[in-house]
C-alpha atoms as a PDB file:
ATOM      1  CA  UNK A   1       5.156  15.684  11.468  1.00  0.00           C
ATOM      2  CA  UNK A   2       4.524  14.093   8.183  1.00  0.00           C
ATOM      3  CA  UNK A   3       7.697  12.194   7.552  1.00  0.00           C
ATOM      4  CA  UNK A   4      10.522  10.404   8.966  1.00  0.00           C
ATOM      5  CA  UNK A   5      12.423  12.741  11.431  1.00  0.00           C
ATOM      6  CA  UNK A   6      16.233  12.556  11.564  1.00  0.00           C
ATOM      7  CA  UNK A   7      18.294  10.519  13.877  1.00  0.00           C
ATOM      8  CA  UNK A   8      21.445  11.176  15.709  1.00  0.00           C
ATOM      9  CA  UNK A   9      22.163   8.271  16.465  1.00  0.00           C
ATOM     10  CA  UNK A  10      23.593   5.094  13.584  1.00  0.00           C
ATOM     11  CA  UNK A  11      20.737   3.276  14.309  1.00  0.00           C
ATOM     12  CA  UNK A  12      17.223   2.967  17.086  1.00  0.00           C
ATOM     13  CA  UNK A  13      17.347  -0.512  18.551  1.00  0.00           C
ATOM     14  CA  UNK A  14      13.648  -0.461  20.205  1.00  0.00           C
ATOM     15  CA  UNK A  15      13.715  -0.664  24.218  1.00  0.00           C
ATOM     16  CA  UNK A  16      11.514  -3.853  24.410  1.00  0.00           C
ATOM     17  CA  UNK A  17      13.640  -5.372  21.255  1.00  0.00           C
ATOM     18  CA  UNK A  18      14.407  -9.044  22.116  1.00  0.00           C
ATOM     19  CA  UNK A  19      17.226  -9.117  19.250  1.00  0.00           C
ATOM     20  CA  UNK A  20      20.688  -8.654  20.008  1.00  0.00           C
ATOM     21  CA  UNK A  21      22.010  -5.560  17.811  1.00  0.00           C
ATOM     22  CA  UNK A  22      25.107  -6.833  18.156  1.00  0.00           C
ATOM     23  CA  UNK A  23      25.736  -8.596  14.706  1.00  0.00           C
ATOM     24  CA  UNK A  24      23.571  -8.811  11.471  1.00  0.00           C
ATOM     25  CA  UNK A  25      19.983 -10.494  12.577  1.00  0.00           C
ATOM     26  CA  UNK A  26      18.647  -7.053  14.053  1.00  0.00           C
ATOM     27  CA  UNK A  27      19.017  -5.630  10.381  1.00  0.00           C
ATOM     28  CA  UNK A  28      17.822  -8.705   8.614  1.00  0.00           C
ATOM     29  CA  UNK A  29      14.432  -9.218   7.562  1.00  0.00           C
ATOM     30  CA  UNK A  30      13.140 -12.961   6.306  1.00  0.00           C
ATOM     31  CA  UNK A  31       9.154 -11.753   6.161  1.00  0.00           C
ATOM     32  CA  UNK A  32       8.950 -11.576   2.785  1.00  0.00           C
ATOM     33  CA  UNK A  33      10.761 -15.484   1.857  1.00  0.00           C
ATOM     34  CA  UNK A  34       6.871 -16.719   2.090  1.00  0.00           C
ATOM     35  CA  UNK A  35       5.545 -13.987  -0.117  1.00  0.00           C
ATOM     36  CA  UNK A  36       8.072 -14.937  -3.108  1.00  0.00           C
ATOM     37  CA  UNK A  37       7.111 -17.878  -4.634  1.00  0.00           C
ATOM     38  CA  UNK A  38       5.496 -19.031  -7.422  1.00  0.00           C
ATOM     39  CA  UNK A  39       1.997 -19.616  -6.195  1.00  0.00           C
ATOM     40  CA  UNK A  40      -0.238 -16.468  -6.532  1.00  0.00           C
ATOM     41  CA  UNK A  41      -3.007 -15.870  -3.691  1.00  0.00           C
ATOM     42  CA  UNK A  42      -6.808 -16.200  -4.704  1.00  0.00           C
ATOM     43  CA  UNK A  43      -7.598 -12.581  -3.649  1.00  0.00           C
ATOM     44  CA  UNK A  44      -4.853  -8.853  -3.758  1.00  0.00           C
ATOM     45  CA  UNK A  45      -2.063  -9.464  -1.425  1.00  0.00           C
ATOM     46  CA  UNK A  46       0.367  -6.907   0.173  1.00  0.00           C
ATOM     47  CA  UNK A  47       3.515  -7.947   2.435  1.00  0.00           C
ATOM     48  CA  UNK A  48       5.053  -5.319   4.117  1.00  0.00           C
ATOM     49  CA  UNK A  49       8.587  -4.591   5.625  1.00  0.00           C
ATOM     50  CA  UNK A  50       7.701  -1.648   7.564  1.00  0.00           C
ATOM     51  CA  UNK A  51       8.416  -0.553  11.103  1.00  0.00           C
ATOM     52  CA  UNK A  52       6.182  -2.254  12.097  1.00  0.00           C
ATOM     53  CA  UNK A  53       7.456  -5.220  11.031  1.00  0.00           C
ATOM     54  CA  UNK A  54      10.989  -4.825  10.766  1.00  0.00           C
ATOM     55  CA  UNK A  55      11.950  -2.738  14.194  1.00  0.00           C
ATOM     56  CA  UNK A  56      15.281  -1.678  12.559  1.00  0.00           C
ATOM     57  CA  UNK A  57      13.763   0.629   9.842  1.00  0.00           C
ATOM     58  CA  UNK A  58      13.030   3.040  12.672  1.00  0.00           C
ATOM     59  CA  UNK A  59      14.939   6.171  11.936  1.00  0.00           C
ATOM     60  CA  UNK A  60      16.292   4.803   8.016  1.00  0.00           C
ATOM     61  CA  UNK A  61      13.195   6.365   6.147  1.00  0.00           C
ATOM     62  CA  UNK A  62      12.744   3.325   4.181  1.00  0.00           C
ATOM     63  CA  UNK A  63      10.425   0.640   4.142  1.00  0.00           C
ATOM     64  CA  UNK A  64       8.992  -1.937   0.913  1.00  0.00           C
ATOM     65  CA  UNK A  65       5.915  -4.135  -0.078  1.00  0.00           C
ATOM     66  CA  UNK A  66       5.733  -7.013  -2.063  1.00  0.00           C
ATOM     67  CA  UNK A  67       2.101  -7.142  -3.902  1.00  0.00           C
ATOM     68  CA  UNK A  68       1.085  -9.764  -5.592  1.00  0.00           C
ATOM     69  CA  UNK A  69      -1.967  -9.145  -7.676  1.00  0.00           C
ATOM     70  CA  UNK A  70      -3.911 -12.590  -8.625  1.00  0.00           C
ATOM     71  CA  UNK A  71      -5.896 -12.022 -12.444  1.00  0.00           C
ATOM     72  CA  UNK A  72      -8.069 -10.043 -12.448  1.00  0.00           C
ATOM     73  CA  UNK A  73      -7.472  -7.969  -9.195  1.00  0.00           C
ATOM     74  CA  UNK A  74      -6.885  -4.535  -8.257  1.00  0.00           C
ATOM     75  CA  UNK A  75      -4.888  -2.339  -5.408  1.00  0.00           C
ATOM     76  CA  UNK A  76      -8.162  -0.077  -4.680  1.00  0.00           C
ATOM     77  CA  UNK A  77      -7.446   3.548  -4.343  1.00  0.00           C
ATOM     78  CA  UNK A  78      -5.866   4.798  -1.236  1.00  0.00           C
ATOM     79  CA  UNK A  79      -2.869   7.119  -0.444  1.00  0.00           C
ATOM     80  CA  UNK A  80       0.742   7.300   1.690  1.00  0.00           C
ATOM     81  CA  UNK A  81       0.605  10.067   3.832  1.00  0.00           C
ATOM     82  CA  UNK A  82       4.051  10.180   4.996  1.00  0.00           C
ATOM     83  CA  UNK A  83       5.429   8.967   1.458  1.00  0.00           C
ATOM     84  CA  UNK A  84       5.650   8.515  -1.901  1.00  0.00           C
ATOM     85  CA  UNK A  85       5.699   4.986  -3.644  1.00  0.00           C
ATOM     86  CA  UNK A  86       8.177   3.849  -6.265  1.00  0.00           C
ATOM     87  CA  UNK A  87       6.815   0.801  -7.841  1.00  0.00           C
ATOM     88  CA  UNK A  88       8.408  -2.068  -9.456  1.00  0.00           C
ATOM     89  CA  UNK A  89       6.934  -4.269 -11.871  1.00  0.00           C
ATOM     90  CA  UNK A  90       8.482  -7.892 -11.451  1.00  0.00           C
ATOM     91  CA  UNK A  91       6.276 -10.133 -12.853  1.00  0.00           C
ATOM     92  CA  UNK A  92       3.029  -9.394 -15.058  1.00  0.00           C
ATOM     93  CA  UNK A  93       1.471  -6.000 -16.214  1.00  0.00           C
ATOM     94  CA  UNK A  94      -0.625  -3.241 -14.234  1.00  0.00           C
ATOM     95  CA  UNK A  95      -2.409  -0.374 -15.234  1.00  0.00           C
ATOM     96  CA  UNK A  96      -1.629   2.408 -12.524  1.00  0.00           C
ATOM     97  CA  UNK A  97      -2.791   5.653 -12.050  1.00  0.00           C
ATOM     98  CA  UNK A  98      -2.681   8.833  -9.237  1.00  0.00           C
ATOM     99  CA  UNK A  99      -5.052  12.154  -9.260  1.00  0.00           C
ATOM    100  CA  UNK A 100      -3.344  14.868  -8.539  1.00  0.00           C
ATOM    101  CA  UNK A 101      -4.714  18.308  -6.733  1.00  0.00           C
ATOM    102  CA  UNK A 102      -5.972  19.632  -9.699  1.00  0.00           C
ATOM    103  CA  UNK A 103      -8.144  16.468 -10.374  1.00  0.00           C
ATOM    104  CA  UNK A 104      -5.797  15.499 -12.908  1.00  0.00           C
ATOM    105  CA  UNK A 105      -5.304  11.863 -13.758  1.00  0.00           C
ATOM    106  CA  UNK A 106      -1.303  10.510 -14.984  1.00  0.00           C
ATOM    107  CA  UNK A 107      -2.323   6.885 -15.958  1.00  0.00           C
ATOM    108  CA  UNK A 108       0.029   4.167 -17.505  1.00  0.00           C
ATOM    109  CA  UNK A 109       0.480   0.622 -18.437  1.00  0.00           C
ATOM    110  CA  UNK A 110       3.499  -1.035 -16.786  1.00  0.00           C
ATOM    111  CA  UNK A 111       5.384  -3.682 -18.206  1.00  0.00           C
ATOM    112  CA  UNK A 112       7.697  -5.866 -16.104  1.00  0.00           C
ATOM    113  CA  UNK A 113      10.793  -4.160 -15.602  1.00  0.00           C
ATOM    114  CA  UNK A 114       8.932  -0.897 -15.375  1.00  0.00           C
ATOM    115  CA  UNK A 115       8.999   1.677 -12.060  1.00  0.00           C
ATOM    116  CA  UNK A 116       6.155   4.463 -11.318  1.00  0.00           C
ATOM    117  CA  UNK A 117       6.652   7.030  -8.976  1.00  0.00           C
ATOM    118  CA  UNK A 118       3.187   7.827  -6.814  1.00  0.00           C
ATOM    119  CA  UNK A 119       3.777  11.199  -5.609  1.00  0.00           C
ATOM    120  CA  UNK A 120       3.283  11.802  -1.851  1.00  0.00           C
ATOM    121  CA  UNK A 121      -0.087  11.732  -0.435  1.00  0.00           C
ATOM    122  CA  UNK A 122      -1.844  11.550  -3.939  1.00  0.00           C
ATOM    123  CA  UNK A 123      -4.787   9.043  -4.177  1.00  0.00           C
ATOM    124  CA  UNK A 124      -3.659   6.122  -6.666  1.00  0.00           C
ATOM    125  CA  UNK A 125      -4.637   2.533  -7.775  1.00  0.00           C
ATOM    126  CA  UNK A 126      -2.909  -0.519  -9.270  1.00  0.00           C
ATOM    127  CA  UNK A 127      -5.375  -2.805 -11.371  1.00  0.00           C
ATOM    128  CA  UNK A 128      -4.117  -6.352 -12.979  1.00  0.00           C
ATOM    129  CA  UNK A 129      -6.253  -6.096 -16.035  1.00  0.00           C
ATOM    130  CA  UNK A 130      -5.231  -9.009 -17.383  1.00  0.00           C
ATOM    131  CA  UNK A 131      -8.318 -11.944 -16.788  1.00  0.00           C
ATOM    132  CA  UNK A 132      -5.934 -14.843 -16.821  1.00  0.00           C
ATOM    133  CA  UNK A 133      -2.123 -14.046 -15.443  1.00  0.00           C
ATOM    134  CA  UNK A 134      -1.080 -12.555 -12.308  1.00  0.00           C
ATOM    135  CA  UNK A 135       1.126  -9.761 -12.076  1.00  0.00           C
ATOM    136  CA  UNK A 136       3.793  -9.052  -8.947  1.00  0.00           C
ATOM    137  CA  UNK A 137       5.498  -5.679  -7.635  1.00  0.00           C
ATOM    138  CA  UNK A 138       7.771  -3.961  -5.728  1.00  0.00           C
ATOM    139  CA  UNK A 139       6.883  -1.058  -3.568  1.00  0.00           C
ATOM    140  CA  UNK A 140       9.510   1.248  -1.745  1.00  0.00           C
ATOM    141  CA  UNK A 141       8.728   4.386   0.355  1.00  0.00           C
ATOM    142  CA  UNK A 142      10.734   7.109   1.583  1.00  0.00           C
ATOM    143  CA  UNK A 143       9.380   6.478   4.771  1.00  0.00           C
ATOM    144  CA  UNK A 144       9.715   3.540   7.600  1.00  0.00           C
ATOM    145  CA  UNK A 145       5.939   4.282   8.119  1.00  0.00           C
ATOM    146  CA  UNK A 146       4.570   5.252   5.324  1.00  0.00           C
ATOM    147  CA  UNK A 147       0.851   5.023   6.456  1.00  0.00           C
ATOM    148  CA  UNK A 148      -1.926   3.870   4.000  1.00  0.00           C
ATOM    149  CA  UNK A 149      -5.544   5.511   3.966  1.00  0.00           C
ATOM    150  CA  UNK A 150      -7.793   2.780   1.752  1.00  0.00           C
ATOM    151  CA  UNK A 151     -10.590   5.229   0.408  1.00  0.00           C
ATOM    152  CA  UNK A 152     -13.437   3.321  -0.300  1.00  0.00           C
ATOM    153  CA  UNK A 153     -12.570   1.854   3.497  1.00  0.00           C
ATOM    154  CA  UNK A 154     -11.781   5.124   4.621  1.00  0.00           C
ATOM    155  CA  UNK A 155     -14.992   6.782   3.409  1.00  0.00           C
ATOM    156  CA  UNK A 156     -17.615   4.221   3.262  1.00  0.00           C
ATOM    157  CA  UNK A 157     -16.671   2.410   6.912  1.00  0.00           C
ATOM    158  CA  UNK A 158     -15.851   4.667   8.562  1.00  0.00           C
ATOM    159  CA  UNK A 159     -19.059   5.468  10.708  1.00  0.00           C
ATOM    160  CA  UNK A 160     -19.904   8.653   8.166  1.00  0.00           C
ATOM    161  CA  UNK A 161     -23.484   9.033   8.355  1.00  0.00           C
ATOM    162  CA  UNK A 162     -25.341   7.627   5.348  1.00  0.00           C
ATOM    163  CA  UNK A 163     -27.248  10.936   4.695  1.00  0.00           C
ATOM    164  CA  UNK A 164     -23.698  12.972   4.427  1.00  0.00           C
ATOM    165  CA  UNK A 165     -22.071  10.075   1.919  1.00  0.00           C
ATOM    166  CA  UNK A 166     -25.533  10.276   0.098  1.00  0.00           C
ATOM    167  CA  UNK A 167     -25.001  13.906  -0.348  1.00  0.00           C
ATOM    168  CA  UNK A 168     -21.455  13.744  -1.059  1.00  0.00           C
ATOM    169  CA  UNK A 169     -21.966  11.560  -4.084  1.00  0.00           C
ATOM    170  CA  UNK A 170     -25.446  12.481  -5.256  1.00  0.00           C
ATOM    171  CA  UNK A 171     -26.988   9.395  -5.008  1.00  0.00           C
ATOM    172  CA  UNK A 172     -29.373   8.460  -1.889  1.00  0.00           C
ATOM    173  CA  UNK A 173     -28.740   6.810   1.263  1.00  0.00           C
ATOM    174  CA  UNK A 174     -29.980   2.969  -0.218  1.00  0.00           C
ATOM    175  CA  UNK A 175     -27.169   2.933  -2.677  1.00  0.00           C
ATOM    176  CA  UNK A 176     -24.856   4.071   0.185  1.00  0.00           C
ATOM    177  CA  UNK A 177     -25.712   1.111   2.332  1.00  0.00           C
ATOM    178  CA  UNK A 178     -25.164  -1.303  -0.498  1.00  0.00           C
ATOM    179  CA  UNK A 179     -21.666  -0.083  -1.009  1.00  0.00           C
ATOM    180  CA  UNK A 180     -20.930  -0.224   2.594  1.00  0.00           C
ATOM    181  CA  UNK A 181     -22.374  -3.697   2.783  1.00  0.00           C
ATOM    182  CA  UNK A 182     -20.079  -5.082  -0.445  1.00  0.00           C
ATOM    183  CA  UNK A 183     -17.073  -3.362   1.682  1.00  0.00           C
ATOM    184  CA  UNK A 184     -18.433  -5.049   5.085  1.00  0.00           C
ATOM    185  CA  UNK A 185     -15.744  -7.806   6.754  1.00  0.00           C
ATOM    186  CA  UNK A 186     -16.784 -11.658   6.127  1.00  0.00           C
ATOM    187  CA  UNK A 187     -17.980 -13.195   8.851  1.00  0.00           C
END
């Protein structure tokens, strides 16, 4: 299944939960109090109140992300599976963009204040454009798991052999291994 199922049930307290579900602290979340503040990090950063992190979204079909996008910086492009993304400018300017399945791309400068919808599975980007202020947004899904496939990541670590890639993207297999290597983890 590609979405959130139904429940029958008010709410899915998680067998293993350590939280009482008896009173408000099982559907509070205080993740994101360090990820809104004024300081901006040195490199793209996403906090996430998912399932994952937040037990009680399990069932709800909702989850957000707070990014925070230093100068400069970009959101490479990747996809939700299991969602679309409505996202909230709240503090600088981002160009955004999705393809859709005709190859088609819907671009647009966002102001703060302004909300783009990413359709469902479509591969899309967020890029702060702006070389000396950082921008901030607001990401909600339709989904307590939305998923997220990066795809440079996704393509280029993946363990594809180098002599498919080069194929793929007519180029040959040296330029493939310096792409994986810029995409390799520090060590």
């Amino acid at each position: 299944m590609a979405g959130d199922p139904d429940i029958l049930v008010d709410f899915i307290v998680p067998a293993n939960s350590t939280v009482n579900a008896t009173d408000g602290c099982f559907f509070t979340f205080t993740g994101m109090r360090n990820a809104i503040n004024p300081d901006y990090p040195s490199n793209f950063t996403v906090t996430k109140a998912s399932v994952k992190e937040f037990p009680a979204l399990d069932g709800q079909s909702v989850s957000y992300a707070f990014l925070e996008y230093p100068a400069g910086s970009i959101n490479p492009p990747h996809t939700h599976p299991r969602s679309a993304e409505l996202l909230l400018v709240v503090g600088g300017t981002l160009n955004v963009g999705f393809v859709d399945t005709t190859n088609k791309l819907y671009n647009q400068t966002l102001k703060l204040g302004d909300i783009f919808l990413f359709p469902k599975g479509m591969v899309h980007y967020q890029s702060n454009d702006d070389p000396k202020q950082p921008a901030a947004a607001i990401a909600a899904f339709g989904s307590a798991n939305a998923g997220t496939v990066s795809v440079p990541m996704s393509v280029f670590t993946s363990g594809i052999d180098d002599n498919i890639l080069a194929k793929a993207f007519k180029t040959d297999v040296s330029t493939i291994m310096k792409l994986k290597a810029g995409l390799a983890p520090k060590a």
